[in-house]
C-alpha atoms as a PDB file:
ATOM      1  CA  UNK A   1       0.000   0.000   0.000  1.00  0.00           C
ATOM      2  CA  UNK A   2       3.053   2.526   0.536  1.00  0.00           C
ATOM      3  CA  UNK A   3       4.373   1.518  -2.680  1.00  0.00           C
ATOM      4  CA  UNK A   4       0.619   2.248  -4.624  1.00  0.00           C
ATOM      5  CA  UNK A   5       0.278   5.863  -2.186  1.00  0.00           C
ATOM      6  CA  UNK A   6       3.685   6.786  -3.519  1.00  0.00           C
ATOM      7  CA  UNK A   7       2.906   5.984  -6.983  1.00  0.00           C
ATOM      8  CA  UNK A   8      -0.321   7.811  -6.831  1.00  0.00           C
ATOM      9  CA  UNK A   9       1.321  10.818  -5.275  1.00  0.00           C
ATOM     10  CA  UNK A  10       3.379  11.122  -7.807  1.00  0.00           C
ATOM     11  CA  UNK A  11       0.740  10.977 -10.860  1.00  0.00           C
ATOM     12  CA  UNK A  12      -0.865  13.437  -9.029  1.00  0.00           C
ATOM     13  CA  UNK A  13       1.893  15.640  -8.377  1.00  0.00           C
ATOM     14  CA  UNK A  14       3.038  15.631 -12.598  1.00  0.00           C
ATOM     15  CA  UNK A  15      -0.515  15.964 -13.405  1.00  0.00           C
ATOM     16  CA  UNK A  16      -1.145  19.071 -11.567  1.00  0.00           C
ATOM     17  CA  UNK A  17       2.480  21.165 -12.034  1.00  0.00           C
ATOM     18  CA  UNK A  18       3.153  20.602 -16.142  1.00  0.00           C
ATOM     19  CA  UNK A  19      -0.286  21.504 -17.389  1.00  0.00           C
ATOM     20  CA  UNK A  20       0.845  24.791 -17.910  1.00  0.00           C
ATOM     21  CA  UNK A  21       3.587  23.508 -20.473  1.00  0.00           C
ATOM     22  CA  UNK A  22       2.692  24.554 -23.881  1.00  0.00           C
ATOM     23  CA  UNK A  23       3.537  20.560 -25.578  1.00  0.00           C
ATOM     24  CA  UNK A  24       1.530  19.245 -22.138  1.00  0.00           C
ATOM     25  CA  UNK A  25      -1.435  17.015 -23.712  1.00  0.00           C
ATOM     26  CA  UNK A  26      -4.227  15.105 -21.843  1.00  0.00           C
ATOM     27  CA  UNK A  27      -5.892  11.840 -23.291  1.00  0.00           C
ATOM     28  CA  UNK A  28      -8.289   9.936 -22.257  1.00  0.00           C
ATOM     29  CA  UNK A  29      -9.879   6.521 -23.213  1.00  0.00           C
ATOM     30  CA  UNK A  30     -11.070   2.918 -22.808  1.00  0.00           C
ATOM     31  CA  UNK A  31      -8.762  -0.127 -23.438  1.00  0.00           C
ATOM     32  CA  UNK A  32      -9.427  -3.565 -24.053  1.00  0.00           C
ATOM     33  CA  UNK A  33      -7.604  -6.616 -25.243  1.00  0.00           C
ATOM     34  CA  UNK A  34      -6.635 -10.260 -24.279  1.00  0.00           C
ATOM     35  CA  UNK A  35      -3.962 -11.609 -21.884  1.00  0.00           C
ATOM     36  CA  UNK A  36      -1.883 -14.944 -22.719  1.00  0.00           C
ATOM     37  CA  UNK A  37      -0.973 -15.856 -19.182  1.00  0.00           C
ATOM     38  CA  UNK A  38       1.826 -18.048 -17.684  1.00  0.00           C
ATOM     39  CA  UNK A  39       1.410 -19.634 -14.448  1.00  0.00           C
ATOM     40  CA  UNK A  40       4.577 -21.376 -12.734  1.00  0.00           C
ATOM     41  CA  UNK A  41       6.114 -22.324  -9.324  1.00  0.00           C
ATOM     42  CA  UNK A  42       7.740 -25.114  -7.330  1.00  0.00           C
ATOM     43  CA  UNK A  43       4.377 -25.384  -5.890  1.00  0.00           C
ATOM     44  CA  UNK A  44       2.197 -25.821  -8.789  1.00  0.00           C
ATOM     45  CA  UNK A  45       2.044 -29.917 -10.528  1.00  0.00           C
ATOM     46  CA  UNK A  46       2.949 -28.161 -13.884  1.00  0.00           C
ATOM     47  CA  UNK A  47       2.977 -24.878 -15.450  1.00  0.00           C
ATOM     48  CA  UNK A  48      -0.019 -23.653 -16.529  1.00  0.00           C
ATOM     49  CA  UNK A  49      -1.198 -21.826 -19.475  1.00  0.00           C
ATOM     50  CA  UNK A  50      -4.385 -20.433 -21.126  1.00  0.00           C
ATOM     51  CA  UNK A  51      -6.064 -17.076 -22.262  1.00  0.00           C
ATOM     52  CA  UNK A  52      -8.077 -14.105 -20.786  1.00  0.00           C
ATOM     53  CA  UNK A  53      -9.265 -10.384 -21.138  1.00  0.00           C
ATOM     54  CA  UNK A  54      -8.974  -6.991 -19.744  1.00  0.00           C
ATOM     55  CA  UNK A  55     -10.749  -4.034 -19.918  1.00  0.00           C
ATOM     56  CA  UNK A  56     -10.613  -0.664 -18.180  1.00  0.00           C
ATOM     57  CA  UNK A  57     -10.021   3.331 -18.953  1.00  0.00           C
ATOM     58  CA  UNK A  58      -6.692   5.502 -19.658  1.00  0.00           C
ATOM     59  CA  UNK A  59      -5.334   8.760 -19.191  1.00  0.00           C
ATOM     60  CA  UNK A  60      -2.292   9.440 -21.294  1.00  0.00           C
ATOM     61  CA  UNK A  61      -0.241  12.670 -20.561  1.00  0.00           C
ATOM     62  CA  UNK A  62       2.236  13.844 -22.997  1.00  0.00           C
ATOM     63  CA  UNK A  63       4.735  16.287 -21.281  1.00  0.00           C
ATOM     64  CA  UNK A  64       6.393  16.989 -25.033  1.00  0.00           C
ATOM     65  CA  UNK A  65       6.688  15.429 -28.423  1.00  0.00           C
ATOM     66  CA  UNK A  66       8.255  12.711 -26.713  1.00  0.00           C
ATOM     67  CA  UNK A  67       7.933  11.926 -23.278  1.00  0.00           C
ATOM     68  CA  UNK A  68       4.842  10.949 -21.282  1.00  0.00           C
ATOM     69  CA  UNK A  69       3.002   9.360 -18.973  1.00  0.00           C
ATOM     70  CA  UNK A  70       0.217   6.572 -19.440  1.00  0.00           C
ATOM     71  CA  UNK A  71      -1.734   5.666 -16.421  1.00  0.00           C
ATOM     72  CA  UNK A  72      -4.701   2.631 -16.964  1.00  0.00           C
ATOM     73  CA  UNK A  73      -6.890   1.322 -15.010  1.00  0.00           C
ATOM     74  CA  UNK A  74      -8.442  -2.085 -15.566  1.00  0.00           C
ATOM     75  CA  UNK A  75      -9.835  -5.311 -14.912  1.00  0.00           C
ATOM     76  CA  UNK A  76      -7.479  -7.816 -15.604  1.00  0.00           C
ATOM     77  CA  UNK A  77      -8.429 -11.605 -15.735  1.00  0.00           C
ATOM     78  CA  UNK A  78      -5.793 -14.064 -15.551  1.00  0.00           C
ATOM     79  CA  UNK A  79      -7.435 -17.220 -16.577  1.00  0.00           C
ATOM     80  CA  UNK A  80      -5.136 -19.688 -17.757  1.00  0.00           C
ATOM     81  CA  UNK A  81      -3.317 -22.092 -15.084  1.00  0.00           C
ATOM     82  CA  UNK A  82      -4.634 -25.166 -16.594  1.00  0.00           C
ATOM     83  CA  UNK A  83      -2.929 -28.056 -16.906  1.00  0.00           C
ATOM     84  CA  UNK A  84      -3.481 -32.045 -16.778  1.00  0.00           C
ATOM     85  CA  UNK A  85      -1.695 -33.788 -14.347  1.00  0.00           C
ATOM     86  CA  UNK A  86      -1.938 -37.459 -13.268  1.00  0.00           C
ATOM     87  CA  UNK A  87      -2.307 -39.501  -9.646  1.00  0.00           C
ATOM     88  CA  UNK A  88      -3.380 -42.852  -8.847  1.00  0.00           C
ATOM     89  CA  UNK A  89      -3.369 -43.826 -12.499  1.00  0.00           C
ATOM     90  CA  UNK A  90      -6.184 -40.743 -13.346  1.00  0.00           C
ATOM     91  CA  UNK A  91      -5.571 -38.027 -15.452  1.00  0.00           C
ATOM     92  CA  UNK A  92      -7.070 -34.762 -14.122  1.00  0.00           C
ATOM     93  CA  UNK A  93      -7.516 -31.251 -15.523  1.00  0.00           C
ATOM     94  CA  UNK A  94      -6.660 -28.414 -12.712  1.00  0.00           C
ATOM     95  CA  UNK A  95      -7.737 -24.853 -13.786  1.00  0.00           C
ATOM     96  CA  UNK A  96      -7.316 -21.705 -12.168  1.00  0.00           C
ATOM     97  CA  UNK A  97      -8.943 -18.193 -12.516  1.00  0.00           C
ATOM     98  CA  UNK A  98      -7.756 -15.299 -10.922  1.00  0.00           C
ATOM     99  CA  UNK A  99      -9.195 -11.822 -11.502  1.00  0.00           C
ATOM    100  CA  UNK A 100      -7.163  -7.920 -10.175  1.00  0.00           C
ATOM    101  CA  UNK A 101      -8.250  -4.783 -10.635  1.00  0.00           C
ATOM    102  CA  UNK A 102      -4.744  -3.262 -11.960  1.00  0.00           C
ATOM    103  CA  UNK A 103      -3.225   0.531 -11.795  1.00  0.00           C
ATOM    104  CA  UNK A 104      -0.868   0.812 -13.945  1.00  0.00           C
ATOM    105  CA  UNK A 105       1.374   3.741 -14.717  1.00  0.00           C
ATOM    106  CA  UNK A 106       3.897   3.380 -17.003  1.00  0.00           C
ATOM    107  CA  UNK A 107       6.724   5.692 -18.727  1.00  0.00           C
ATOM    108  CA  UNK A 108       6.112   6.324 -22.412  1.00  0.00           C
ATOM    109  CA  UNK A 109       8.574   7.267 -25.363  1.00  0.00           C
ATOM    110  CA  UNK A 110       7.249   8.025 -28.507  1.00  0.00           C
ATOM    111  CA  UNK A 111      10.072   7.685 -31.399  1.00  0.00           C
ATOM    112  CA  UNK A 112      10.616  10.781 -32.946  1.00  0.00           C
ATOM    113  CA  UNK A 113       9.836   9.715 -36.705  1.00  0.00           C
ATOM    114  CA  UNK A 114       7.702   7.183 -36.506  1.00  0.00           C
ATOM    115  CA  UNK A 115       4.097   6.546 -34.935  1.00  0.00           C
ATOM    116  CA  UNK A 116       5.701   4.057 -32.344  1.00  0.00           C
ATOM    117  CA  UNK A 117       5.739   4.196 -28.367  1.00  0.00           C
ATOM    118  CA  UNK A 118       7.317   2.025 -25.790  1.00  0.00           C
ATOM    119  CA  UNK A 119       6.394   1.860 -22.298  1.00  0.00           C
ATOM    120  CA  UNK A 120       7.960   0.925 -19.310  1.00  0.00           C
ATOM    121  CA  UNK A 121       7.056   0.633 -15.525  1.00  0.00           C
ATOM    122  CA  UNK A 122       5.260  -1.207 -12.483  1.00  0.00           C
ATOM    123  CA  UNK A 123       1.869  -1.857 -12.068  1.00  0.00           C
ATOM    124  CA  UNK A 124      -0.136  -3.154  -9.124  1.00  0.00           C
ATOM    125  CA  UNK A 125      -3.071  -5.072  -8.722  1.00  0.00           C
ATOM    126  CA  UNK A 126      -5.360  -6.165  -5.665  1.00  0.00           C
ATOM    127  CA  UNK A 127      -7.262  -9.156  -5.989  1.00  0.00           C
ATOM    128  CA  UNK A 128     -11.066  -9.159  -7.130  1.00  0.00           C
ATOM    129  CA  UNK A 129     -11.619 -12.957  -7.766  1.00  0.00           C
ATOM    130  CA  UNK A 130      -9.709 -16.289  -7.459  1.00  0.00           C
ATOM    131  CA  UNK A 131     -11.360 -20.073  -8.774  1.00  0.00           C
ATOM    132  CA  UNK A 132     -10.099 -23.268  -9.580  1.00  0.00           C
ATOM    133  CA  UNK A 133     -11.969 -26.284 -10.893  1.00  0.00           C
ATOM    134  CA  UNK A 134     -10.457 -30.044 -10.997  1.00  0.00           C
ATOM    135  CA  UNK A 135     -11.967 -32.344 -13.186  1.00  0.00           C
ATOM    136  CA  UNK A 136     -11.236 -36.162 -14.663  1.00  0.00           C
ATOM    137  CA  UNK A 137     -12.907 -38.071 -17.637  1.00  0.00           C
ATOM    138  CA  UNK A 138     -16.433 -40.559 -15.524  1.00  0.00           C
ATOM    139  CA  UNK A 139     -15.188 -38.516 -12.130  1.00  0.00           C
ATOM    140  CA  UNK A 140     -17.350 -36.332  -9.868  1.00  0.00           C
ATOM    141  CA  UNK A 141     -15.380 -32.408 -10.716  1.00  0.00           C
ATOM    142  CA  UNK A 142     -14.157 -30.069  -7.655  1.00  0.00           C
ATOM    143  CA  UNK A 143     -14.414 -27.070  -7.599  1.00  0.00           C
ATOM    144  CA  UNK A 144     -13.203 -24.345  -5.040  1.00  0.00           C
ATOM    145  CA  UNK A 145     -12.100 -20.559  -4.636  1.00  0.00           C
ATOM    146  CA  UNK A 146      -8.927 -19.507  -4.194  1.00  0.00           C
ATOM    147  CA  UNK A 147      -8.112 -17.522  -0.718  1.00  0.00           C
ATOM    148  CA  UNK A 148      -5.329 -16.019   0.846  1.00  0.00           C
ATOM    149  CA  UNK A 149      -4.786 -13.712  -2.435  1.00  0.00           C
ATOM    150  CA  UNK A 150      -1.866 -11.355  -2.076  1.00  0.00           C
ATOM    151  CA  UNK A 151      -1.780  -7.895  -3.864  1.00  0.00           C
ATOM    152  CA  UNK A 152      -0.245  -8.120  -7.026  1.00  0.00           C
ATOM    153  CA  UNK A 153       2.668  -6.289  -8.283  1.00  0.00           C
ATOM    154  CA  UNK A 154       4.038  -6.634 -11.507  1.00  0.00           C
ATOM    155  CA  UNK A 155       6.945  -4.749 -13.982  1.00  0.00           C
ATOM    156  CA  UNK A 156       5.567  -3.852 -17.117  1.00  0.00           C
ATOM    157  CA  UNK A 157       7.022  -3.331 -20.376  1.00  0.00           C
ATOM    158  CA  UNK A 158       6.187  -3.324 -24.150  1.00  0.00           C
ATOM    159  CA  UNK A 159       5.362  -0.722 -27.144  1.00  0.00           C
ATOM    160  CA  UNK A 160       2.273   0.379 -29.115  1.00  0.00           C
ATOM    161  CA  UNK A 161       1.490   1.701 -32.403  1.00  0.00           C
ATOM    162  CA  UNK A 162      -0.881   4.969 -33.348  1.00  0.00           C
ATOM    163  CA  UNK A 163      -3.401   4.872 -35.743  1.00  0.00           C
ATOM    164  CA  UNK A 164      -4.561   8.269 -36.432  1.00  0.00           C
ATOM    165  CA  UNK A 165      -8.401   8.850 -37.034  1.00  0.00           C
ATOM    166  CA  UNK A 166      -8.522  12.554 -36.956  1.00  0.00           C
ATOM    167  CA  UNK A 167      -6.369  15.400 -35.272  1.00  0.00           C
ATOM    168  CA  UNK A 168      -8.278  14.843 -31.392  1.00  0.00           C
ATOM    169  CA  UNK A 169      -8.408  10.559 -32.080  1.00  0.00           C
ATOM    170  CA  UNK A 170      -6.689   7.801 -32.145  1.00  0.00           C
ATOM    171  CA  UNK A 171      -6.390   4.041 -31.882  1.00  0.00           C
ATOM    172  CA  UNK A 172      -3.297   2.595 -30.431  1.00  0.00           C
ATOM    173  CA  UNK A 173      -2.454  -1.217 -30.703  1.00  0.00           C
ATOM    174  CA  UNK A 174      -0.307  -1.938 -27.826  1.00  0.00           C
ATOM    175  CA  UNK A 175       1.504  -5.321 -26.771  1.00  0.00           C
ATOM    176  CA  UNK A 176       3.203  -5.715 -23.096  1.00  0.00           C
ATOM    177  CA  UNK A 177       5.247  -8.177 -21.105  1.00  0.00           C
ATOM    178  CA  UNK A 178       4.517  -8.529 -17.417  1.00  0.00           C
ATOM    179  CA  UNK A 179       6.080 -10.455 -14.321  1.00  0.00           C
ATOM    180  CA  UNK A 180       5.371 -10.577 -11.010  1.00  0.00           C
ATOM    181  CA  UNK A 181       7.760 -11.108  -8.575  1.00  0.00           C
ATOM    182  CA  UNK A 182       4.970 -11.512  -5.863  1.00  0.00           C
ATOM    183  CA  UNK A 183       2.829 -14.527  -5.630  1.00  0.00           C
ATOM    184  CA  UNK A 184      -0.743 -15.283  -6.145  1.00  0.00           C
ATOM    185  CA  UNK A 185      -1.131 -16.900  -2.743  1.00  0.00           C
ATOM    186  CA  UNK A 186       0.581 -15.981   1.155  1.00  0.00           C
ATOM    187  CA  UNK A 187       3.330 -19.034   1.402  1.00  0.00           C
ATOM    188  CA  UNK A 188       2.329 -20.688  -2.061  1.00  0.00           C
ATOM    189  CA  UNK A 189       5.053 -20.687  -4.710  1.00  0.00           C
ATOM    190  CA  UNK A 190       2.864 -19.574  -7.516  1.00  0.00           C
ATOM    191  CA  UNK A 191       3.455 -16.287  -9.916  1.00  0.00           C
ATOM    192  CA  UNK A 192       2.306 -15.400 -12.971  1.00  0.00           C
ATOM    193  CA  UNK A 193       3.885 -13.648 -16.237  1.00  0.00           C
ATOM    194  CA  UNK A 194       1.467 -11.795 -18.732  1.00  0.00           C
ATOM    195  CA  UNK A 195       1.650 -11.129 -22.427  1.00  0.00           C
ATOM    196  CA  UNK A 196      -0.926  -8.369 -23.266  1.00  0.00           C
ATOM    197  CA  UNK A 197      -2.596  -7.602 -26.585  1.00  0.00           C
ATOM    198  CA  UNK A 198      -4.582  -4.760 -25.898  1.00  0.00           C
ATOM    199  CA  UNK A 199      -6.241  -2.023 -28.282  1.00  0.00           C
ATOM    200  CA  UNK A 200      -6.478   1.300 -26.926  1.00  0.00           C
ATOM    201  CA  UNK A 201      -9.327   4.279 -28.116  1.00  0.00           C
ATOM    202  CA  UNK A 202      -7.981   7.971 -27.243  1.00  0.00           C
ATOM    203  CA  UNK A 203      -9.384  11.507 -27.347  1.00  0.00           C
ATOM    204  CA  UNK A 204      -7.665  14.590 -26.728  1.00  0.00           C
ATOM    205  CA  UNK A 205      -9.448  16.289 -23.453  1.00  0.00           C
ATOM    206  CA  UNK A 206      -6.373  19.241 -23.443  1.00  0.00           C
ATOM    207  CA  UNK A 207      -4.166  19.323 -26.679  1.00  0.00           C
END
């Protein structure tokens, strides 16, 4: 929680003193996308794979032509620790769902001659939902919820590309890597890397 107040301070703090910059610019927007997640740890019978989605809004401050700051916040569903695994002769699907509501404010270079960005920074994420379901070919299934979630936080990188739709709009596509050093569960070697394929709708509020 120090680390997110810190964070937040600091937004807030950029936000409120460049403004009066003559290349400050203010965007704001929705995002949404899919995220191809990897889930792995001593703990876990196998690592686990699968798909999910995220969806949320953005504020993207540009300081000057180049530099910036892109702040989202989102849903983020991290579906995807499934794999089979076998005991007592069975073979047995385990699949896990785990759901954070993420702040994320990242760094942001746009190259100078092309419409290309990269992005770089942490993001943190506090844990809205966690599921698992274990099920075998002619057996009974279990199913379960996951407790003892710990906060998640996770180093972001990655780069996007701007599609222009007028002077005020724009659609960025935007790809990211993720890892988080932090586990999904208190004393459960389990953590999670993220590749994210998100598209991104903006519209100048101050330009």
């Amino acid at each position: 929680m120090k680390k997110l107040s810190w964070i937040l301070l600091v937004v807030l703090c950029v936000a409120v003193a460049v403004p009066s910059q003559a290349q400050f610019r203010l965007a704001l927007g929705g995002v949404t996308g899919m995220n191809f997640s990897i889930h792995s740890g001593s703990d876990l019978q196998a690592t686990g794979t699968g798909v999910g989605f995220a969806f949320g809004a953005q504020a993207d401050m540009s300081f000057s032509k180049n530099i910036g700051l892109v702040t989202t916040l989102y849903f983020y569903d991290g579906r995807g620790g499934s794999y089979n695994f076998t005991t007592q002769g069975v073979t047995a699907n385990y699949d896990a769902s785990v759901g954070y509501f993420m702040i994320e404010p990242l760094f942001k270079y746009t190259l100078p001659k092309a419409p290309v960005y990269l992005i770089i920074g942490p993001a943190i994420g506090f844990a809205v939902q966690g599921s698992y379901a274990v099920t075998a070919t002619g057996y009974t299934g279990t199913k379960g919820s996951i407790t003892d979630m710990n906060a998640r936080f996770e180093i972001k990188a990655g780069a996007g590309y701007i599609f222009p739709l007028s002077k005020d709009m724009r659609i960025n596509g935007q790809f990211t890597f993720g890892y988080g050093p932090s586990t999904v569960q208190s004393n459960v070697n389990w953590r999670i890397m993220t590749f994210g394929l998100h598209g991104v709708f903006q519209y100048d509020i101050v330009n």
